[in-house]
N, C-alpha and C. Protein backbone atom coordinates (compact mmCIF):
# COMPACT_ATOMS: atom_id res chain seq x y z
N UNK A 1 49.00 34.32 41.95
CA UNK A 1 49.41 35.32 42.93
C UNK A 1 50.03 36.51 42.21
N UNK A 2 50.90 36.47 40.98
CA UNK A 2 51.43 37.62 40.35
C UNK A 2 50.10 38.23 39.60
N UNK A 3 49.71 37.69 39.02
CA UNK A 3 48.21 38.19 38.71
C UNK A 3 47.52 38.76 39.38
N UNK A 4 47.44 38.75 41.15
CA UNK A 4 46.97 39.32 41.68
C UNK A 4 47.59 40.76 42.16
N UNK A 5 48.92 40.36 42.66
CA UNK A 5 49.60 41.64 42.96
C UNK A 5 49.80 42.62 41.64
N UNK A 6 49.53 41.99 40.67
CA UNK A 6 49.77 43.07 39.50
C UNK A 6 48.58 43.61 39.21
N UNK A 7 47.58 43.40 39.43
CA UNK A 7 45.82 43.91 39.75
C UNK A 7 46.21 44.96 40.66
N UNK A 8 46.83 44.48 41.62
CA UNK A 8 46.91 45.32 43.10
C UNK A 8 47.43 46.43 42.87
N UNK A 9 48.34 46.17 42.19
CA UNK A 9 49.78 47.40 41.83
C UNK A 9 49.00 48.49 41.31
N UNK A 10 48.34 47.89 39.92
CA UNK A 10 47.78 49.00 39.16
C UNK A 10 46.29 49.63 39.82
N UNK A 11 45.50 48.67 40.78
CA UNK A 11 44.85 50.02 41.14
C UNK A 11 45.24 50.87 42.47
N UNK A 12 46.19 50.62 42.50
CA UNK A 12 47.28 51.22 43.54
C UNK A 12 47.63 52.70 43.11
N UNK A 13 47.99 52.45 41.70
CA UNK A 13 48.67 53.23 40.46
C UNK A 13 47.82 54.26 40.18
N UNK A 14 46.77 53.60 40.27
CA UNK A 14 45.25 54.37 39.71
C UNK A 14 44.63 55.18 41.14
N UNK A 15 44.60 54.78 42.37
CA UNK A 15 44.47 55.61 43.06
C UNK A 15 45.66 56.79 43.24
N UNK A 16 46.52 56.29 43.59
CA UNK A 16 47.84 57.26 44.10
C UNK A 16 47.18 58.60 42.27
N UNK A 17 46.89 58.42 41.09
CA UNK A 17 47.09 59.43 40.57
C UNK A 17 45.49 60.18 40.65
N UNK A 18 44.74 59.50 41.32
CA UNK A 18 43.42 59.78 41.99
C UNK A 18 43.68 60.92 42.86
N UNK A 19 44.11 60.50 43.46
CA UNK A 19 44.46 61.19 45.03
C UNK A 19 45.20 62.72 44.54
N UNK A 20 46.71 62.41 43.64
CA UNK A 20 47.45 63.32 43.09
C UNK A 20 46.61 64.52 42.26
N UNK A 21 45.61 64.15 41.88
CA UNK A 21 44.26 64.99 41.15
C UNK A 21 43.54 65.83 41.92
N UNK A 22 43.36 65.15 43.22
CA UNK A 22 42.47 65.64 44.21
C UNK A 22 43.43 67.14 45.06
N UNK A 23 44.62 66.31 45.44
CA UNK A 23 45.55 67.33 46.11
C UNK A 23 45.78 68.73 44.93
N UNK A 24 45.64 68.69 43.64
CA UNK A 24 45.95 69.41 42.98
C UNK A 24 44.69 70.51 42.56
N UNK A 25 43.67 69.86 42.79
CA UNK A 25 42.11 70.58 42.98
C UNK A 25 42.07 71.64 44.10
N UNK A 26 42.47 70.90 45.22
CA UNK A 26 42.52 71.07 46.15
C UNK A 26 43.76 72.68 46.65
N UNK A 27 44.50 72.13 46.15
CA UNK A 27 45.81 73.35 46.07
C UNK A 27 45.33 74.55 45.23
N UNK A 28 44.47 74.27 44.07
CA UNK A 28 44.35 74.84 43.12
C UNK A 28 42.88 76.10 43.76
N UNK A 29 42.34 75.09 45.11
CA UNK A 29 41.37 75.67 45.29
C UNK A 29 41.27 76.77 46.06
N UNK A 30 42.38 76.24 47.38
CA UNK A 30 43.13 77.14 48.30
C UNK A 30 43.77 78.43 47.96
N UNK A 31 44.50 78.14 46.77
CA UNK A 31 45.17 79.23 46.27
C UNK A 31 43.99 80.36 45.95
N UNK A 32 42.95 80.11 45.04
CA UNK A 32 41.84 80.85 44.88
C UNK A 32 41.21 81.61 45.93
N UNK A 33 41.25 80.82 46.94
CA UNK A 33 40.83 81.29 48.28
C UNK A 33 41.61 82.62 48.62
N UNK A 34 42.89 82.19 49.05
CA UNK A 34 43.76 83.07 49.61
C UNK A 34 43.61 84.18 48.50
N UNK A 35 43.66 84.20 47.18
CA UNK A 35 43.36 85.25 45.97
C UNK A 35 42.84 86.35 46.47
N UNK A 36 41.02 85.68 46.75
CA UNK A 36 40.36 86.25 47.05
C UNK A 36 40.00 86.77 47.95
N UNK A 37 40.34 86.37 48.86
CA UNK A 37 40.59 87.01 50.28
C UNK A 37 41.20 88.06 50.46
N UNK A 38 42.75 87.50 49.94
CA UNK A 38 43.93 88.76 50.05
C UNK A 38 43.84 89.88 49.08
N UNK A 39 43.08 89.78 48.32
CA UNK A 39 42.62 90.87 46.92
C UNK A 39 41.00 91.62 47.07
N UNK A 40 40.39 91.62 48.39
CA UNK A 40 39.18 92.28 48.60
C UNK A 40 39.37 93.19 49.09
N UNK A 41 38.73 94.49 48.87
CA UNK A 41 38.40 95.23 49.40
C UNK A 41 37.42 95.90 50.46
N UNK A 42 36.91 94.32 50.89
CA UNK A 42 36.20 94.58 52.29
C UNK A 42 36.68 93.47 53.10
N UNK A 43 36.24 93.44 54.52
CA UNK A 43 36.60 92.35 55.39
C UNK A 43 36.34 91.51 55.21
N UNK A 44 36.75 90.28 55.72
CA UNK A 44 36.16 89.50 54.95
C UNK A 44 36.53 87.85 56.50
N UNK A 45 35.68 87.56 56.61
CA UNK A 45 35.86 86.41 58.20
C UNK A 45 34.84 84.87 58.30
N UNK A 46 35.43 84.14 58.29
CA UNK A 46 34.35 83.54 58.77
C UNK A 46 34.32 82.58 60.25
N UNK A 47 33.10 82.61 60.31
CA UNK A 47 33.01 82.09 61.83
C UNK A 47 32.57 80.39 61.95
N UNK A 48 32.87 79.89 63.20
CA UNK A 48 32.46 78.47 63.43
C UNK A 48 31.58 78.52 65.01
N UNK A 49 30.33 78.58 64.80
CA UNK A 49 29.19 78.41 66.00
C UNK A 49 29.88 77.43 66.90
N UNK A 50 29.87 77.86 68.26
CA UNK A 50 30.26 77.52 69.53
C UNK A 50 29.32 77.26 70.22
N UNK A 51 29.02 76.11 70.63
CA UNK A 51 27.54 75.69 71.11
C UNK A 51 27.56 75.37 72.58
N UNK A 52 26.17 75.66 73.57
CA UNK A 52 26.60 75.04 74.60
C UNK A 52 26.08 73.32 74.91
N UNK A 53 25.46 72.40 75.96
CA UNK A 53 25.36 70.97 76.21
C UNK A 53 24.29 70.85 75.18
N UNK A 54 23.36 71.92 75.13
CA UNK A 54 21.66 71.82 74.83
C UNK A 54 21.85 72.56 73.73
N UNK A 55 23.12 72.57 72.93
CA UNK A 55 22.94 72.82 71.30
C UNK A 55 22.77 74.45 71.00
N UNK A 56 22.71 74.93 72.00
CA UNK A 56 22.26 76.76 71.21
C UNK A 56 23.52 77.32 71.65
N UNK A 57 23.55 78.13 70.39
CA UNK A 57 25.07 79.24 70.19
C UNK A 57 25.47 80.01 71.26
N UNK A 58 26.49 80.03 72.00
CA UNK A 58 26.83 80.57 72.63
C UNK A 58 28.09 81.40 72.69
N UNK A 59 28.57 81.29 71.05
CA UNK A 59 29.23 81.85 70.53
C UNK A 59 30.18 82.15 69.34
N UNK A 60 30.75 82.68 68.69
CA UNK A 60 31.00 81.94 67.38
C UNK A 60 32.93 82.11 67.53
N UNK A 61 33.42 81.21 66.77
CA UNK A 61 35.06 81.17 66.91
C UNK A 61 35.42 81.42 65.19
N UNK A 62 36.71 82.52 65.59
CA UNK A 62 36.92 83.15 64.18
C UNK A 62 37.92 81.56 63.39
N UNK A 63 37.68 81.42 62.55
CA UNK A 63 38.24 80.43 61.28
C UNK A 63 39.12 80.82 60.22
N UNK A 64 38.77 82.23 59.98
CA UNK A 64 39.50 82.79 58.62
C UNK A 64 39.33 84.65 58.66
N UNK A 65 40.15 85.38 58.67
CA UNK A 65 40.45 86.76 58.60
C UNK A 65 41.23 87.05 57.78
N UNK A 66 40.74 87.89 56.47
CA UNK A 66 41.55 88.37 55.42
C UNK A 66 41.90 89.77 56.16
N UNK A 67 43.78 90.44 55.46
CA UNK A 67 44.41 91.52 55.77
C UNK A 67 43.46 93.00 56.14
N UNK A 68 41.72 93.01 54.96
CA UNK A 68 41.11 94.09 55.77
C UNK A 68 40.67 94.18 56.92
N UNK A 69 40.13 92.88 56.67
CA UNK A 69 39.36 92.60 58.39
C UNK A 69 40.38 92.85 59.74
N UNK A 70 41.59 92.34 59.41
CA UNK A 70 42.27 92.88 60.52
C UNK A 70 42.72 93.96 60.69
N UNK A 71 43.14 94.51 59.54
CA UNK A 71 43.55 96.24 59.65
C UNK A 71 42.23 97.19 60.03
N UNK A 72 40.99 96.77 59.58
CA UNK A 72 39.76 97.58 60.50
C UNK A 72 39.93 97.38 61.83
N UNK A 73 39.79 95.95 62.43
CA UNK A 73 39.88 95.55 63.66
C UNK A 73 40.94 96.03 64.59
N UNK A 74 42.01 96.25 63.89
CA UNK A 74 43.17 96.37 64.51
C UNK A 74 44.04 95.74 65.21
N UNK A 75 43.69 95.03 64.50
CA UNK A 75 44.24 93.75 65.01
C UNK A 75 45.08 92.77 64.23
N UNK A 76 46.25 91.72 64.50
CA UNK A 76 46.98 91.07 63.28
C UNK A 76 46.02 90.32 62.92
N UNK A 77 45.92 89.66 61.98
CA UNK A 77 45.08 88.43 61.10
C UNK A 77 45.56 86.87 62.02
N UNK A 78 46.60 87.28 62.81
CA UNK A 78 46.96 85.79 63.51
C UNK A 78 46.33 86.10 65.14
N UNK A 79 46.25 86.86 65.71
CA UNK A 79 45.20 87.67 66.64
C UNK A 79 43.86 87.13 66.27
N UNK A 80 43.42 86.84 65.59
CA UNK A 80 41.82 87.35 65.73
C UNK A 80 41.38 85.27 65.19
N UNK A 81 42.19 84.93 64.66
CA UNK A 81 41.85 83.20 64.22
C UNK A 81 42.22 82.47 65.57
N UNK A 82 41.14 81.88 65.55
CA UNK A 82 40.52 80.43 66.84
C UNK A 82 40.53 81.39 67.26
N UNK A 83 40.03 82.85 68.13
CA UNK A 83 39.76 83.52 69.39
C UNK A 83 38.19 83.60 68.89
N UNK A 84 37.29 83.37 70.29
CA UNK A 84 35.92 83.70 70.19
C UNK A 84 35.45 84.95 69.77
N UNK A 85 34.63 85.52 69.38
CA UNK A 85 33.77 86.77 69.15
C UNK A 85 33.30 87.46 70.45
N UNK A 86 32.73 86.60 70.84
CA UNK A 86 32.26 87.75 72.08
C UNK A 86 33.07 88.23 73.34
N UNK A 87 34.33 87.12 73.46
CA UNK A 87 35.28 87.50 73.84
C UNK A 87 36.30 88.95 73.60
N UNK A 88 36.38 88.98 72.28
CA UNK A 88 36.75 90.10 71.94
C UNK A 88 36.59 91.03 71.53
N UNK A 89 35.15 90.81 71.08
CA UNK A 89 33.83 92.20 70.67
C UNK A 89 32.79 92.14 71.42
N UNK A 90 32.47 92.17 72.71
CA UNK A 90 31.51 92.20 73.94
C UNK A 90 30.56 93.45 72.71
N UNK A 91 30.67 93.93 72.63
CA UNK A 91 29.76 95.55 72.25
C UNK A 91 29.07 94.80 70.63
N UNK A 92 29.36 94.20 70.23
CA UNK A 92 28.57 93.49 68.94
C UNK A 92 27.25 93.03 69.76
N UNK A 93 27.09 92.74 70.91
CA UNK A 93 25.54 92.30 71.21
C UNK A 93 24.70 93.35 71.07
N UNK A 94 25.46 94.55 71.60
CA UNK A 94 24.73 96.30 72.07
C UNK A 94 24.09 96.43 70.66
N UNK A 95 24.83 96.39 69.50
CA UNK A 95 24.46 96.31 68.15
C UNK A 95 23.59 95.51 67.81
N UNK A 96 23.25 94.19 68.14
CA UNK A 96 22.27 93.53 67.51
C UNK A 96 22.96 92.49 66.59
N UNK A 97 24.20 92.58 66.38
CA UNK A 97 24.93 91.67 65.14
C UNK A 97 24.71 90.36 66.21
N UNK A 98 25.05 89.72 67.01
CA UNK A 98 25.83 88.73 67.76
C UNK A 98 24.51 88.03 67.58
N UNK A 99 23.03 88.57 67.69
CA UNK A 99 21.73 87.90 67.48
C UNK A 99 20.78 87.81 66.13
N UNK A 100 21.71 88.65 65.47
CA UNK A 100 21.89 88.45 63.82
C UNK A 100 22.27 87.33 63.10
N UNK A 101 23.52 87.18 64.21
CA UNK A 101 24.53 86.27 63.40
C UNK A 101 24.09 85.05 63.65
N UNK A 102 23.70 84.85 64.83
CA UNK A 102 22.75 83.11 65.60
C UNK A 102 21.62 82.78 64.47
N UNK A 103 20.86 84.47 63.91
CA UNK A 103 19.74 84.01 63.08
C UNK A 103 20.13 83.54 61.66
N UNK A 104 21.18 83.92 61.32
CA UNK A 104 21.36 83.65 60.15
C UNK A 104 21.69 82.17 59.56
N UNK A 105 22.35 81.44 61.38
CA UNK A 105 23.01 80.26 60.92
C UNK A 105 21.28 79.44 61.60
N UNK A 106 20.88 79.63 62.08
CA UNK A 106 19.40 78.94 62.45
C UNK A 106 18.46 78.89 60.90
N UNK A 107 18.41 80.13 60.43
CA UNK A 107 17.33 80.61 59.82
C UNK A 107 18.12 79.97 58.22
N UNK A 108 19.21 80.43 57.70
CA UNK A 108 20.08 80.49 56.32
C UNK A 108 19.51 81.42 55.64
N UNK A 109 18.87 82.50 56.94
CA UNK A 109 18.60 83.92 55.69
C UNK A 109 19.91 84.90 56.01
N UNK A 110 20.10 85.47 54.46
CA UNK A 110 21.33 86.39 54.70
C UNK A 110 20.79 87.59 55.36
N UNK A 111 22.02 87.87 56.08
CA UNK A 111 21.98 89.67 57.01
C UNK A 111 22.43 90.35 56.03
N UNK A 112 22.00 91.68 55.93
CA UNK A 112 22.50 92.41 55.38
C UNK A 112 21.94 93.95 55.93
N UNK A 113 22.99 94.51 56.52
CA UNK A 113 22.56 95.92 57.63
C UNK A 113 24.07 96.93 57.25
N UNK A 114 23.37 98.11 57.74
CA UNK A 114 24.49 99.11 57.93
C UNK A 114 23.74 99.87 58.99
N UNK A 115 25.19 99.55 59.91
CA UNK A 115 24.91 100.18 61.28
C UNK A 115 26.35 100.93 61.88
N UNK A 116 26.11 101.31 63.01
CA UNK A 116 27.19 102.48 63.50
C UNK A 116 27.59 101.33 64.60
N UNK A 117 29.04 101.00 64.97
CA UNK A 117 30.04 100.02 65.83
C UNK A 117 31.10 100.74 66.50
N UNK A 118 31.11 100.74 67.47
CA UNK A 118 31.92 101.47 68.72
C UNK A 118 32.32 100.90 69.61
N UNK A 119 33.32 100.39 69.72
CA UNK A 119 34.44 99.25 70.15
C UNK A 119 35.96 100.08 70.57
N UNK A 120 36.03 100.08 71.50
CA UNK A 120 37.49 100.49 72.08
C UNK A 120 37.76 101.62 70.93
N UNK A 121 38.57 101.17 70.18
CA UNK A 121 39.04 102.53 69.01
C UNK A 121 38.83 102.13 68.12
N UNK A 122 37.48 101.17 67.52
CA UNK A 122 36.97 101.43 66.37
C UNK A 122 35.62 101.83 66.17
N UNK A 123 35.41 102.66 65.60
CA UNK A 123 34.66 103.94 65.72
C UNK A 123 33.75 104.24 64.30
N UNK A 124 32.46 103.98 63.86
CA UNK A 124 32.24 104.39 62.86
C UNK A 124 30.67 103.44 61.82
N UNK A 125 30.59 103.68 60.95
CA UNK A 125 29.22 102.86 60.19
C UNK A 125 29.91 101.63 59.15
N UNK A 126 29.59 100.92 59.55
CA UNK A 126 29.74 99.59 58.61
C UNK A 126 28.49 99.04 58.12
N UNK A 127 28.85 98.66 56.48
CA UNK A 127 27.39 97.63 56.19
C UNK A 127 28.54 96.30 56.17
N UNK A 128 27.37 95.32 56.89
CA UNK A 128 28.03 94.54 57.25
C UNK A 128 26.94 93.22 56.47
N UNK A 129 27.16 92.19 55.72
CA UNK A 129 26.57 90.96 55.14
C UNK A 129 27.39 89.70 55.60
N UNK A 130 25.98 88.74 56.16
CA UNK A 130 26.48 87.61 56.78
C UNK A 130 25.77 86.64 56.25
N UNK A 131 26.49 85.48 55.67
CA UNK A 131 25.73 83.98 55.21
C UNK A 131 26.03 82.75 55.76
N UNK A 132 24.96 82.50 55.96
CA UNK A 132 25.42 81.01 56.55
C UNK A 132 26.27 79.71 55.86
N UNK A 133 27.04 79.25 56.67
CA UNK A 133 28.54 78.89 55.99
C UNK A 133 28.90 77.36 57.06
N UNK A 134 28.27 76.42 56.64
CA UNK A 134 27.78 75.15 56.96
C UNK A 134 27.50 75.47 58.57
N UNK A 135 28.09 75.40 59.92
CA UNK A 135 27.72 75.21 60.97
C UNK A 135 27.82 76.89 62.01
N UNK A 136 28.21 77.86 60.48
CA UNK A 136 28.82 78.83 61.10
C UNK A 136 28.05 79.84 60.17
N UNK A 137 29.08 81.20 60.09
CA UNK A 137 28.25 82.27 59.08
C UNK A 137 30.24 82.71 57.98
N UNK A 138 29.77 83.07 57.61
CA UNK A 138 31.02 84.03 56.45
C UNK A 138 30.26 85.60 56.72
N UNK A 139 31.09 86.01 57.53
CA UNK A 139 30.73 87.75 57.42
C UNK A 139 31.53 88.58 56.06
N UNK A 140 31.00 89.71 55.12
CA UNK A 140 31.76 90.66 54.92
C UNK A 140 31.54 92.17 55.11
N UNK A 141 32.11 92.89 55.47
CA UNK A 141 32.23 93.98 56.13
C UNK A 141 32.94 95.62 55.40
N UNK A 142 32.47 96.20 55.08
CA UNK A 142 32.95 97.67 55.10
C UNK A 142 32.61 99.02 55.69
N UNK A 143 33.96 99.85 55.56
CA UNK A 143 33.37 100.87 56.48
C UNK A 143 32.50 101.78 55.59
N UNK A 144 31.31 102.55 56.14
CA UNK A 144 30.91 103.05 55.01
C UNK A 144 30.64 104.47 56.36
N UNK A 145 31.64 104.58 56.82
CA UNK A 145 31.56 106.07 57.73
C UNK A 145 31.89 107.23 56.85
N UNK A 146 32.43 107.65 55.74
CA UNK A 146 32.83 108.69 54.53
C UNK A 146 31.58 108.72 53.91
N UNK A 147 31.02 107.83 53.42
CA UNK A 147 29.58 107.93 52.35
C UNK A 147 28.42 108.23 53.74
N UNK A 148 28.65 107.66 54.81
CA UNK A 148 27.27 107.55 55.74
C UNK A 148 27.43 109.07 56.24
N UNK A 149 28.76 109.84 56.63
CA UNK A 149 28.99 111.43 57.03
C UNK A 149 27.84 112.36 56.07
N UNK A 150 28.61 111.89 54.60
CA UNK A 150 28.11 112.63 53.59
C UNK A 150 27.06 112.80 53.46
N UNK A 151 26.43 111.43 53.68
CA UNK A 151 24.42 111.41 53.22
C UNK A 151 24.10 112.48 54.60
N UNK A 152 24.28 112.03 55.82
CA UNK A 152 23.93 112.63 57.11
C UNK A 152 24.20 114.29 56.97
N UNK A 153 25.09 114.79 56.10
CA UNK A 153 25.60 116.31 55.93
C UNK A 153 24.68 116.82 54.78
N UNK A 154 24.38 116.27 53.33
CA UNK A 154 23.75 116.49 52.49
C UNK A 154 21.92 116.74 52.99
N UNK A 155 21.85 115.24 53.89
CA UNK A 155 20.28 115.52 54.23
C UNK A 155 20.18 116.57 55.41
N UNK A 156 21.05 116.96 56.07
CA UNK A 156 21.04 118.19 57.06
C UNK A 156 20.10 119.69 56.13
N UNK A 157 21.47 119.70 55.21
CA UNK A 157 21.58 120.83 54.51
C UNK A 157 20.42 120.95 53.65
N UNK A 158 20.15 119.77 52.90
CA UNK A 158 18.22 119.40 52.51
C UNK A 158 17.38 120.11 53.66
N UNK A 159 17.69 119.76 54.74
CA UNK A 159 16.52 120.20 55.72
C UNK A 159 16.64 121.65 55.82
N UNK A 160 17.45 122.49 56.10
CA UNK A 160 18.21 123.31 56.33
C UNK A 160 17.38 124.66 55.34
N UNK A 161 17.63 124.36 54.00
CA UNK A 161 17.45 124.33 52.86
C UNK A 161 16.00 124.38 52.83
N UNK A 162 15.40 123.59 52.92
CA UNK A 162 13.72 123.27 52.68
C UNK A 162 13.06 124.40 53.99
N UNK A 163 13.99 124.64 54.84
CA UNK A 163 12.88 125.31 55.82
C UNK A 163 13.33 126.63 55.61
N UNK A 164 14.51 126.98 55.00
CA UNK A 164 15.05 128.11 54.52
C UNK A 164 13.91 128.96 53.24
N UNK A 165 13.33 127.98 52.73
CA UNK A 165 12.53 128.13 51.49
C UNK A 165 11.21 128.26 51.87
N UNK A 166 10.73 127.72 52.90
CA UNK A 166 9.51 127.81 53.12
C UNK A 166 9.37 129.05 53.80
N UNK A 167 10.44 129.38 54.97
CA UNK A 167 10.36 130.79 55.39
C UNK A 167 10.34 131.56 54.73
N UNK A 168 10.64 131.67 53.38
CA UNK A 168 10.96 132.32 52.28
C UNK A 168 9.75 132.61 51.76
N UNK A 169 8.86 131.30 51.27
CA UNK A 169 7.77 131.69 51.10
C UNK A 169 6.45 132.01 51.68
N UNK A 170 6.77 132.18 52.78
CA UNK A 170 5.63 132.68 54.01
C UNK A 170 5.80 134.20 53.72
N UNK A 171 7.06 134.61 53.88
CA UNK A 171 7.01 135.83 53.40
C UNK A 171 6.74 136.55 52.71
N UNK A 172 6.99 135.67 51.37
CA UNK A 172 6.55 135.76 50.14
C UNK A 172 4.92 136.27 49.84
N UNK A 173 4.25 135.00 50.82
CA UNK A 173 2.98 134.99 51.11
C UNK A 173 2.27 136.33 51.79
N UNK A 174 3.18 137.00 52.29
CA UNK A 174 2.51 137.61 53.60
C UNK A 174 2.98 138.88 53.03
N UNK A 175 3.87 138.99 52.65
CA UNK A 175 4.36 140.53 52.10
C UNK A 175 3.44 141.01 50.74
């Protein structure tokens, strides 16, 4: 019997520093997480698919919101975790994301778009990339309304420009 409990003890011994390995992986992994999260410079969310009796998405529930994602949103980072999506972004369907996002977790092809989002008072062009993220997606998000102004002002002035030149040379032509 001491023979046995002393078998017992030690793989007792041997799990408990099993386990102590795992929690420390584990801590070690989280921390990385939060790193990276809290140190991006784009949004950064991921979602968990909300299904209805017959299995199809009927909506997705937020899981994780790093500090950009909520300061775009406008929203706190404790605001926007466990609340549904379409609950609180109705206008993501008008966009096309909300049937993006269903394809991505059906399909496991990544999204990757830049489009214009107009939501109460957020206002503007985001490229937005979504991967499928076991039963759900991982969105990340930036605004790209400063670079998207610019191209839209530059190719104006291209046009602007090009017909400025051609009138130019009609004249050219004709005189």
């Amino acid at each position: 019997i001491r023979h046995q409990l002393q078998e017992q003890n030690l793989q007792l011994q041997q799990e408990i520093r099993h386990r102590k390995e795992a929690e420390k992986i584990l801590w070690q992994s989280r921390a990385l997480l939060a790193s990276v999260l809290n140190s991006s410079l784009d949004g950064i969310m991921a979602f968990q698919s909300l299904r209805d009796g017959e299995g199809a998405i009927i909506d997705f529930q937020c899981l994780v919101a790093n500090p950009v994602a909520a300061r775009t949103l406008k929203r706190a980072t404790n605001d926007l975790i466990g609340k549904s999506l379409l609950r609180h972004f109705p206008d993501i369907q008008e966009v096309g994301l909300f049937d993006a996002y269903i394809s991505v977790v059906e399909t496991g092809e990544i999204m990757d778009k830049e489009l214009y989002f107009d939501h109460e008072n957020i206002r503007g062009w985001f490229h937005v990339v979504a991967v499928k993220l076991g039963d759900g997606i991982a969105v990340t998000f930036r605004n790209t309304t400063e670079r998207k102004t610019m191209e839209l002002t530059l190719a104006r002035q291209a046009n602007l420009d090009g017909l400025t030149g051609l009138a130019n040379r009609r004249c050219l032509d004709e005189c």
